[in-house]
N, C-alpha and C. Protein backbone atom coordinates (compact mmCIF):
# COMPACT_ATOMS: atom_id res chain seq x y z
N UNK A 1 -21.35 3.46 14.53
CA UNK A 1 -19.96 3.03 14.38
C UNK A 1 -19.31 2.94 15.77
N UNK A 2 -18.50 1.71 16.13
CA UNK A 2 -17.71 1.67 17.14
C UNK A 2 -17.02 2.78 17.44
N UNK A 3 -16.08 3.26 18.83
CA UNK A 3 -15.39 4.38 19.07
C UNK A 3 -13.83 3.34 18.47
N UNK A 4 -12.99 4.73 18.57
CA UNK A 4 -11.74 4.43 17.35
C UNK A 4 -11.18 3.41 18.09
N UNK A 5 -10.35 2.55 17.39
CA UNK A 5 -8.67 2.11 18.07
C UNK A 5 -7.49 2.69 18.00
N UNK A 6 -7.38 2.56 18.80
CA UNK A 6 -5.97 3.24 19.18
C UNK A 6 -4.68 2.71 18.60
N UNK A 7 -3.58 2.80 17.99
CA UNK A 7 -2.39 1.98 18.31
C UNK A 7 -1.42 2.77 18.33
N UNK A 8 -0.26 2.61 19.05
CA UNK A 8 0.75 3.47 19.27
C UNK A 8 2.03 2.64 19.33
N UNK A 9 3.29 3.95 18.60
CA UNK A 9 4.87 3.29 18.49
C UNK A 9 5.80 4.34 19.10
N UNK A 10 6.48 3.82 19.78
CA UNK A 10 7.70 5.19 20.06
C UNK A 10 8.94 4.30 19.28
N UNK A 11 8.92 5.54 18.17
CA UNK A 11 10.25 5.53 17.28
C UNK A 11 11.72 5.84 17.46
N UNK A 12 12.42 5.38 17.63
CA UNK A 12 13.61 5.83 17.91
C UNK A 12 14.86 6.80 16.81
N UNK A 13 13.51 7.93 16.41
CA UNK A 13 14.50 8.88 15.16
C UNK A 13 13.44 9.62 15.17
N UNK A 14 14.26 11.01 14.84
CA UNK A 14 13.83 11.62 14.91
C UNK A 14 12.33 12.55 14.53
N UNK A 15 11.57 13.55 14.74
CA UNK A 15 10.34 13.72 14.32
C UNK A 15 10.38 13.55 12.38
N UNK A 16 11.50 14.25 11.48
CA UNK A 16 11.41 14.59 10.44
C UNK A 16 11.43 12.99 9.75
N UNK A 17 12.62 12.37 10.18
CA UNK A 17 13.00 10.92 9.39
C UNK A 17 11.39 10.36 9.36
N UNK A 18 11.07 10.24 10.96
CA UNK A 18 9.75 9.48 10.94
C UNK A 18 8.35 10.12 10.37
N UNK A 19 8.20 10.95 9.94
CA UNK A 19 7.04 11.39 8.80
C UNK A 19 7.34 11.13 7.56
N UNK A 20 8.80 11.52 7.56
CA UNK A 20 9.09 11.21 5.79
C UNK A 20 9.33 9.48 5.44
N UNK A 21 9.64 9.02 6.51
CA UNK A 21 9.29 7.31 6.45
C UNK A 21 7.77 7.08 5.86
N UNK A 22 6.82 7.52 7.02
CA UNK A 22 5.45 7.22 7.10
C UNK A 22 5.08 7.92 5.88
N UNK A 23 5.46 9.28 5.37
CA UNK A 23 4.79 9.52 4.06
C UNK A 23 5.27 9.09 2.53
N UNK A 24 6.24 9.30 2.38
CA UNK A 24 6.85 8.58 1.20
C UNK A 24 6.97 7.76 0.74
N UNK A 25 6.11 7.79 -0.47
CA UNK A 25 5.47 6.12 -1.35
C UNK A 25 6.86 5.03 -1.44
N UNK A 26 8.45 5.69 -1.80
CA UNK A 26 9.48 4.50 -1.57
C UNK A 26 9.61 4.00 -0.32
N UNK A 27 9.39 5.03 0.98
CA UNK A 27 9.64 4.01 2.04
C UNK A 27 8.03 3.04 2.60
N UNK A 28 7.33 3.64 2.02
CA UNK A 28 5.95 2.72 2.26
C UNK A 28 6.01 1.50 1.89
N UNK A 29 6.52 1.13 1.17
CA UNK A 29 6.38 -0.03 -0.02
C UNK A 29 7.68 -0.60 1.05
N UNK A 30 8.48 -0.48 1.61
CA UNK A 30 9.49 -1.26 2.47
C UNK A 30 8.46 -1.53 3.90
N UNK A 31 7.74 -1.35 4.18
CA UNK A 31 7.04 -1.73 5.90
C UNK A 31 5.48 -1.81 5.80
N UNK A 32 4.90 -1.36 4.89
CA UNK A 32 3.53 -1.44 5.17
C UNK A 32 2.73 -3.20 4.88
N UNK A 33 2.83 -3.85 5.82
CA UNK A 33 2.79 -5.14 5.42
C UNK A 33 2.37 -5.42 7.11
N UNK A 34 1.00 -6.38 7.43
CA UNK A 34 0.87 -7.21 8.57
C UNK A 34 1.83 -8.20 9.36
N UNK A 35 1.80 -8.71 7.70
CA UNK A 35 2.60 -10.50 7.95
C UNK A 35 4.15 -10.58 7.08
N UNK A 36 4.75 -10.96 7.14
CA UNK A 36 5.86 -11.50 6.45
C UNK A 36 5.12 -11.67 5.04
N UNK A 37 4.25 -12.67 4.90
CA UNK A 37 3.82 -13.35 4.17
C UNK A 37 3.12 -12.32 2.79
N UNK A 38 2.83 -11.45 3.21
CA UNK A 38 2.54 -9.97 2.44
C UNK A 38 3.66 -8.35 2.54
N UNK A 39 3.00 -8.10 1.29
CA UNK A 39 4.40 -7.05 0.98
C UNK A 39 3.42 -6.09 0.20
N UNK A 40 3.92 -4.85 0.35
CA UNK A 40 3.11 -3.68 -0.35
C UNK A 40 4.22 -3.12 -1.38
N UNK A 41 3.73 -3.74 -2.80
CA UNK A 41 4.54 -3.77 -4.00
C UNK A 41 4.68 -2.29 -4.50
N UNK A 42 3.37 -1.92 -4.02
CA UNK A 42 3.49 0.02 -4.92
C UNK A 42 2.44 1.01 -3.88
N UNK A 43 3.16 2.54 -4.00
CA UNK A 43 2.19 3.03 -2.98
C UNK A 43 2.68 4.49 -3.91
N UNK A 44 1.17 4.97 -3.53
CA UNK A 44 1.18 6.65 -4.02
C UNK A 44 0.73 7.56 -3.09
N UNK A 45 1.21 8.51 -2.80
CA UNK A 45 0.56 9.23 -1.61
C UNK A 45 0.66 10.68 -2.19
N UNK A 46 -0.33 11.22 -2.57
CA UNK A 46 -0.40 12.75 -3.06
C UNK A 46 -1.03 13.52 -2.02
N UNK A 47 0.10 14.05 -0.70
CA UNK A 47 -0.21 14.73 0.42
C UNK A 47 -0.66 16.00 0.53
N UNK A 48 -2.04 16.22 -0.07
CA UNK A 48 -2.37 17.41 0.26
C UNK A 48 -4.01 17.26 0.34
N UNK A 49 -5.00 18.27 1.23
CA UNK A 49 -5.94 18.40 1.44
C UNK A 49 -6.77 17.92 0.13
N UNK A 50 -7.89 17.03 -0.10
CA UNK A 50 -8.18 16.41 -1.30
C UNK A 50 -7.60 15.56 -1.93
N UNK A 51 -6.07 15.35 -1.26
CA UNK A 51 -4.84 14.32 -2.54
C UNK A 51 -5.21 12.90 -1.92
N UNK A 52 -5.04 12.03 -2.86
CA UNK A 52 -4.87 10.64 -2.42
C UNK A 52 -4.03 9.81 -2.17
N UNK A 53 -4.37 8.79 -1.14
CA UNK A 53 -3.07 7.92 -0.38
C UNK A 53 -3.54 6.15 -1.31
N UNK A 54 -3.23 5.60 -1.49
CA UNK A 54 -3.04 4.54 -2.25
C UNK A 54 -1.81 3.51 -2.15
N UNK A 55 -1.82 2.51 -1.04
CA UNK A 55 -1.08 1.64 -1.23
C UNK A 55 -1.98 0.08 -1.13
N UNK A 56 -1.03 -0.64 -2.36
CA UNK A 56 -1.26 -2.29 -2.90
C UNK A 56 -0.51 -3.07 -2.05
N UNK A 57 -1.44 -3.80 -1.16
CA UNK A 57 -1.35 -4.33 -0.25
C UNK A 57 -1.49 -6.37 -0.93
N UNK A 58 -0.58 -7.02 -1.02
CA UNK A 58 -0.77 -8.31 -1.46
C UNK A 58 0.18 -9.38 -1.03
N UNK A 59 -0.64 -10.62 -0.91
CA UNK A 59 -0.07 -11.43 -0.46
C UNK A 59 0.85 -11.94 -1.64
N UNK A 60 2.31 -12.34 -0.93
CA UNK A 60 3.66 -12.97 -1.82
C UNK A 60 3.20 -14.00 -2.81
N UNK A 61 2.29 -14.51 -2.56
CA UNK A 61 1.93 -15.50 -3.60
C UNK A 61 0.75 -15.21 -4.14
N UNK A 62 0.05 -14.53 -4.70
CA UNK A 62 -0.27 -13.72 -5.47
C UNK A 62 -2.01 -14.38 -5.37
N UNK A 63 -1.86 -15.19 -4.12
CA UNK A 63 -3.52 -15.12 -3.89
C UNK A 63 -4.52 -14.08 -3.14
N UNK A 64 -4.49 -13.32 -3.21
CA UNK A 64 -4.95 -12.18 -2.33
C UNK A 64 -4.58 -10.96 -2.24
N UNK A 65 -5.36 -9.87 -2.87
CA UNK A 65 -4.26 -8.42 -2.59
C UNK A 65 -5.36 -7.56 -2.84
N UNK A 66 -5.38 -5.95 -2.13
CA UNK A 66 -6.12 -4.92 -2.47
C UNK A 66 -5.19 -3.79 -2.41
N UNK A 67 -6.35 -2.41 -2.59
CA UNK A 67 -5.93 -1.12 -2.77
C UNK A 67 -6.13 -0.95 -1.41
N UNK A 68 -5.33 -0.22 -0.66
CA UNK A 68 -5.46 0.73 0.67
C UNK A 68 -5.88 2.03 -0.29
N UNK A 69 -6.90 2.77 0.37
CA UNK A 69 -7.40 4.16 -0.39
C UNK A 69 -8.01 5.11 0.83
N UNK A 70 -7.47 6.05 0.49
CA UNK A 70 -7.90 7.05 1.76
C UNK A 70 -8.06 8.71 0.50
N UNK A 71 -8.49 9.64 0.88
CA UNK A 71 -8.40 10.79 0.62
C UNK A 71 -8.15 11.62 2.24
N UNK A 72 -6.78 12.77 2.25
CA UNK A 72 -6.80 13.29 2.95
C UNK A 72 -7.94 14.92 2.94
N UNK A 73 -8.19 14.65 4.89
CA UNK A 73 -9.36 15.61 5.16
C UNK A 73 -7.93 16.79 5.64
N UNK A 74 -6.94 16.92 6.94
CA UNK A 74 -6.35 17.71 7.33
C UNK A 74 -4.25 17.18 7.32
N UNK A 75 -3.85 18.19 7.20
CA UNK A 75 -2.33 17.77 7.06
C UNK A 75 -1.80 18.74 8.02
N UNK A 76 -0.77 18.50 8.70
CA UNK A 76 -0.04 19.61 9.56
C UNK A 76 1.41 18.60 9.00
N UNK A 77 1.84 19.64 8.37
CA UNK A 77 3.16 18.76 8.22
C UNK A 77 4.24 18.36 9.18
N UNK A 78 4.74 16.81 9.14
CA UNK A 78 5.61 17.19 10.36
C UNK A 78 4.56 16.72 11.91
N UNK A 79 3.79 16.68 11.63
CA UNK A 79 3.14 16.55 12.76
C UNK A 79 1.80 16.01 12.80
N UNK A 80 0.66 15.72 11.63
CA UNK A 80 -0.61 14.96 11.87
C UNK A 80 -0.99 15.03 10.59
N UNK A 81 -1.99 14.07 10.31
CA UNK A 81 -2.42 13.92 9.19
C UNK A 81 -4.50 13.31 9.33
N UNK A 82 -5.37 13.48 9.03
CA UNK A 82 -6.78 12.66 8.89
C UNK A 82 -6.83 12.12 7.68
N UNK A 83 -7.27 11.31 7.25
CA UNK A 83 -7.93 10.57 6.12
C UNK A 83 -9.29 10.08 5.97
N UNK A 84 -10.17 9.86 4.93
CA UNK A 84 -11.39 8.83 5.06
C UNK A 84 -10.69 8.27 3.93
N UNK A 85 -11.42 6.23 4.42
CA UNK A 85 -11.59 5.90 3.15
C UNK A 85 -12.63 5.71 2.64
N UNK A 86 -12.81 4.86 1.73
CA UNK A 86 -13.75 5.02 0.36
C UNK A 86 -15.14 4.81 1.13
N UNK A 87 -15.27 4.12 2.33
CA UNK A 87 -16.17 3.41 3.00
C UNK A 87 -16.80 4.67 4.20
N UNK A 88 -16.01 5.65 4.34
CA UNK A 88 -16.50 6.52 5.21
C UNK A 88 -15.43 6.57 6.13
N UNK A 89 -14.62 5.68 6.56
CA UNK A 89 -14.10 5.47 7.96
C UNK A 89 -13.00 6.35 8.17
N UNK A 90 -12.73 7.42 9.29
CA UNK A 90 -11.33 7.81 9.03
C UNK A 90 -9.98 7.03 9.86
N UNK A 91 -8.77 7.79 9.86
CA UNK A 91 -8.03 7.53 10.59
C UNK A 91 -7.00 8.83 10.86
N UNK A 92 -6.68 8.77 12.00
CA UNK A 92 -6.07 10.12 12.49
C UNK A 92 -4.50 9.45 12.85
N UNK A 93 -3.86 10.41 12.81
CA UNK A 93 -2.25 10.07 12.70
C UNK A 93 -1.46 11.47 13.38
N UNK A 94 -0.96 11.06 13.89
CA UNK A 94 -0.40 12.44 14.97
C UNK A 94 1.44 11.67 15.09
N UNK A 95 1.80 12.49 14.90
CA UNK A 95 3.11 12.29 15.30
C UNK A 95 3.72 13.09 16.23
N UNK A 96 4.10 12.87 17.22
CA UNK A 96 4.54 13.37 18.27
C UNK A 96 5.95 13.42 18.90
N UNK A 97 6.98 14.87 18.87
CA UNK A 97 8.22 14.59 19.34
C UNK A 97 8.03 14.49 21.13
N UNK A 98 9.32 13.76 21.32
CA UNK A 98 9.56 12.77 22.37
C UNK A 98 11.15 13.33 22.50
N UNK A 99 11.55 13.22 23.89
CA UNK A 99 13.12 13.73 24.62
C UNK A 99 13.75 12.80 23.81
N UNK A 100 15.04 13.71 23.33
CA UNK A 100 16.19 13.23 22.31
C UNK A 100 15.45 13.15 21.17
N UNK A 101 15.86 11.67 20.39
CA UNK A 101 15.65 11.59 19.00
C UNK A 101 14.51 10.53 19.19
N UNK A 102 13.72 10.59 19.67
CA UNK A 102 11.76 9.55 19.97
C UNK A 102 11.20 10.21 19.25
N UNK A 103 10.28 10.00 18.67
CA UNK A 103 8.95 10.17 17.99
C UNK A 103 7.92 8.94 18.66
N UNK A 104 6.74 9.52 19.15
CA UNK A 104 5.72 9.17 19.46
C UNK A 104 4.60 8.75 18.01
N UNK A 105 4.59 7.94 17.75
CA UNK A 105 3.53 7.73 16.60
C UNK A 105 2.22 7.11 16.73
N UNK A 106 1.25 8.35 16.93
CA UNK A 106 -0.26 7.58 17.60
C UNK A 106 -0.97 7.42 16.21
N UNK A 107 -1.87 6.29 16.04
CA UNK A 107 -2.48 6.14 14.57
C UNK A 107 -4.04 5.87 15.36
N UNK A 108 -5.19 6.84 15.60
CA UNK A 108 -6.57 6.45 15.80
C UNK A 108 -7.43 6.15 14.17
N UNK A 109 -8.07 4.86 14.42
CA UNK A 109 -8.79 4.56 13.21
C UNK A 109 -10.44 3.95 13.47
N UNK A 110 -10.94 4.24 12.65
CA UNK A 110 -12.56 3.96 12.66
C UNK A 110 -12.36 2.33 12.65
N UNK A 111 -13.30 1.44 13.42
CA UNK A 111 -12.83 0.19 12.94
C UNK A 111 -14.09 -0.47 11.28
N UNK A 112 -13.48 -1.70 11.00
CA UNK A 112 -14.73 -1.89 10.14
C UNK A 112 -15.62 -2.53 10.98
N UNK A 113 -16.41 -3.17 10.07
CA UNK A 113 -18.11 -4.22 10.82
C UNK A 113 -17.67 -5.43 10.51
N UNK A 114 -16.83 -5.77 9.46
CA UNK A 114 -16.73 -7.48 9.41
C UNK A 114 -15.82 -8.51 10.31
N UNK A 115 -14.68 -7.55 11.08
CA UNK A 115 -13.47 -8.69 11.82
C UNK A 115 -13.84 -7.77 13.30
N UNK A 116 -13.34 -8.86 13.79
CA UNK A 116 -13.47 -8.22 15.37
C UNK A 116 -12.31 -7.67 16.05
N UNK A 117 -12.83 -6.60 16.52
CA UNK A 117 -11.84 -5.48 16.84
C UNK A 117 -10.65 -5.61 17.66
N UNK A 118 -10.13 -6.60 18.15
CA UNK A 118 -8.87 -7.28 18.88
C UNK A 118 -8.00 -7.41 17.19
N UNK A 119 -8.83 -8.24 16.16
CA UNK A 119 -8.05 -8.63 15.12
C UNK A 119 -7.62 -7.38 14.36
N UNK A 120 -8.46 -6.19 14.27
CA UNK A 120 -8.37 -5.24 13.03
C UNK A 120 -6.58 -4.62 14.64
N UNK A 121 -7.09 -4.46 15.63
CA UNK A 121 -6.29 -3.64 16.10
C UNK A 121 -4.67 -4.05 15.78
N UNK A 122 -4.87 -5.70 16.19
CA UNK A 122 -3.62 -6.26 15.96
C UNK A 122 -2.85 -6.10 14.92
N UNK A 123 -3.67 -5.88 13.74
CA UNK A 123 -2.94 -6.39 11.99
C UNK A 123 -2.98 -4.54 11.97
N UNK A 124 -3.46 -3.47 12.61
CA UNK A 124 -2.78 -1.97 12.35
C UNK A 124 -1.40 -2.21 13.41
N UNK A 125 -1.62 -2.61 14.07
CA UNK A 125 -0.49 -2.66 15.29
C UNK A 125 0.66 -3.63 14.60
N UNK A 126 0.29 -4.39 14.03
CA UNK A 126 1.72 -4.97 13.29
C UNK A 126 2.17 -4.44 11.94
N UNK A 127 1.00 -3.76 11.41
CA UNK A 127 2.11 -2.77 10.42
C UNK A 127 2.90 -1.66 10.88
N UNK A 128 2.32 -0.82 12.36
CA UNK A 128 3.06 0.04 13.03
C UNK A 128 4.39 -0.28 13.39
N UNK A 129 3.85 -1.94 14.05
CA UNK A 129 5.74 -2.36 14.34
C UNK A 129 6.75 -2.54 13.33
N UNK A 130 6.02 -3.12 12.00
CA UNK A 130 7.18 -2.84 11.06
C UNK A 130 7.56 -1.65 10.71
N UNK A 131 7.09 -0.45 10.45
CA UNK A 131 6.81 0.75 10.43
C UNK A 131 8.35 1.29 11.27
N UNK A 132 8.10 0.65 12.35
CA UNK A 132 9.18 1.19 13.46
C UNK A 132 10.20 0.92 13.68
N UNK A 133 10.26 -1.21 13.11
CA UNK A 133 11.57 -1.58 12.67
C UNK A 133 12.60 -0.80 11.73
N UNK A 134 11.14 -0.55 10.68
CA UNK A 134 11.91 -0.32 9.67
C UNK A 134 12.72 1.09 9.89
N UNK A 135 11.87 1.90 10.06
CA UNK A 135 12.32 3.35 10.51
C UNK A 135 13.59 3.46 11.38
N UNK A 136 14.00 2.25 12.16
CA UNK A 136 15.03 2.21 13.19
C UNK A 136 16.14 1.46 12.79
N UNK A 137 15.70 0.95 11.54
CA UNK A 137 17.35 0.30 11.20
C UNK A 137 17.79 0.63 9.58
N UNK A 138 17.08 1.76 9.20
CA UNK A 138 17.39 2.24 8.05
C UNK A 138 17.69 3.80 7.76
């Protein structure tokens, strides 16, 4: 397996807003999306060691859509999270406070074998930025 990608956001709110953004299935379903063109209609996240993360990831016109599925391996609340999904791959999530009201939000992820790794980085890196919009004007 390739070594991870990286992507990173500095949030402008504070450490608590920005976990409970990133964890909570109502605010998931507002940002977890690449493109405009897709929207994540429903998301479940049962945060605990063994619980499962589950968000429906689909395109607006209803040609194209899957399950995001992870089971969490470690939780520090407030501050980091690991996952695998169904495929083996994990992803690590660290949230990090920053002077004043910043949050640092680093997301390392296993990549897959089928798209090339500029593309997978970009389409995590543009759900981060909505992620950050969203977190910053709500």
């Amino acid at each position: 397996m390739s070594e991870k990608i990286t992507i990173t956001a500095t949030v402008h709110a504070d450490a608590k807003k920005t976990w409970d953004y990133y964890t909570q299935p109502e605010k998931i379903t507002k940002w977890n999306f690449a493109d405009p063109s897709w929207h994540c209609p429903s998301a479940s996240n049962d945060m605990r060691v063994g619980g499962k993360y589950i968000a429906r990831m689909e395109a607006k016109d209803g040609s194209f859509g899957f399950d995001f599925e992870a089971i969490y391996d470690a939780i520090k609340v407030g501050e980091s999270f690991t996952y695998t999904m169904p495929d083996g791959r994990q992803v690590d999530a660290l949230f990090k406070k920053e002077g004043g009201d910043k949050t640092a939000v680093i997301i390392s992820f296993d990549p897959e074998g089928e798209n090339p790794l500029d593309l997978q980085k970009a389409g995590w890196q543009a759900i981060l930025d909505n992620f950050k919009k969203y977190t910053e004007t709500n």
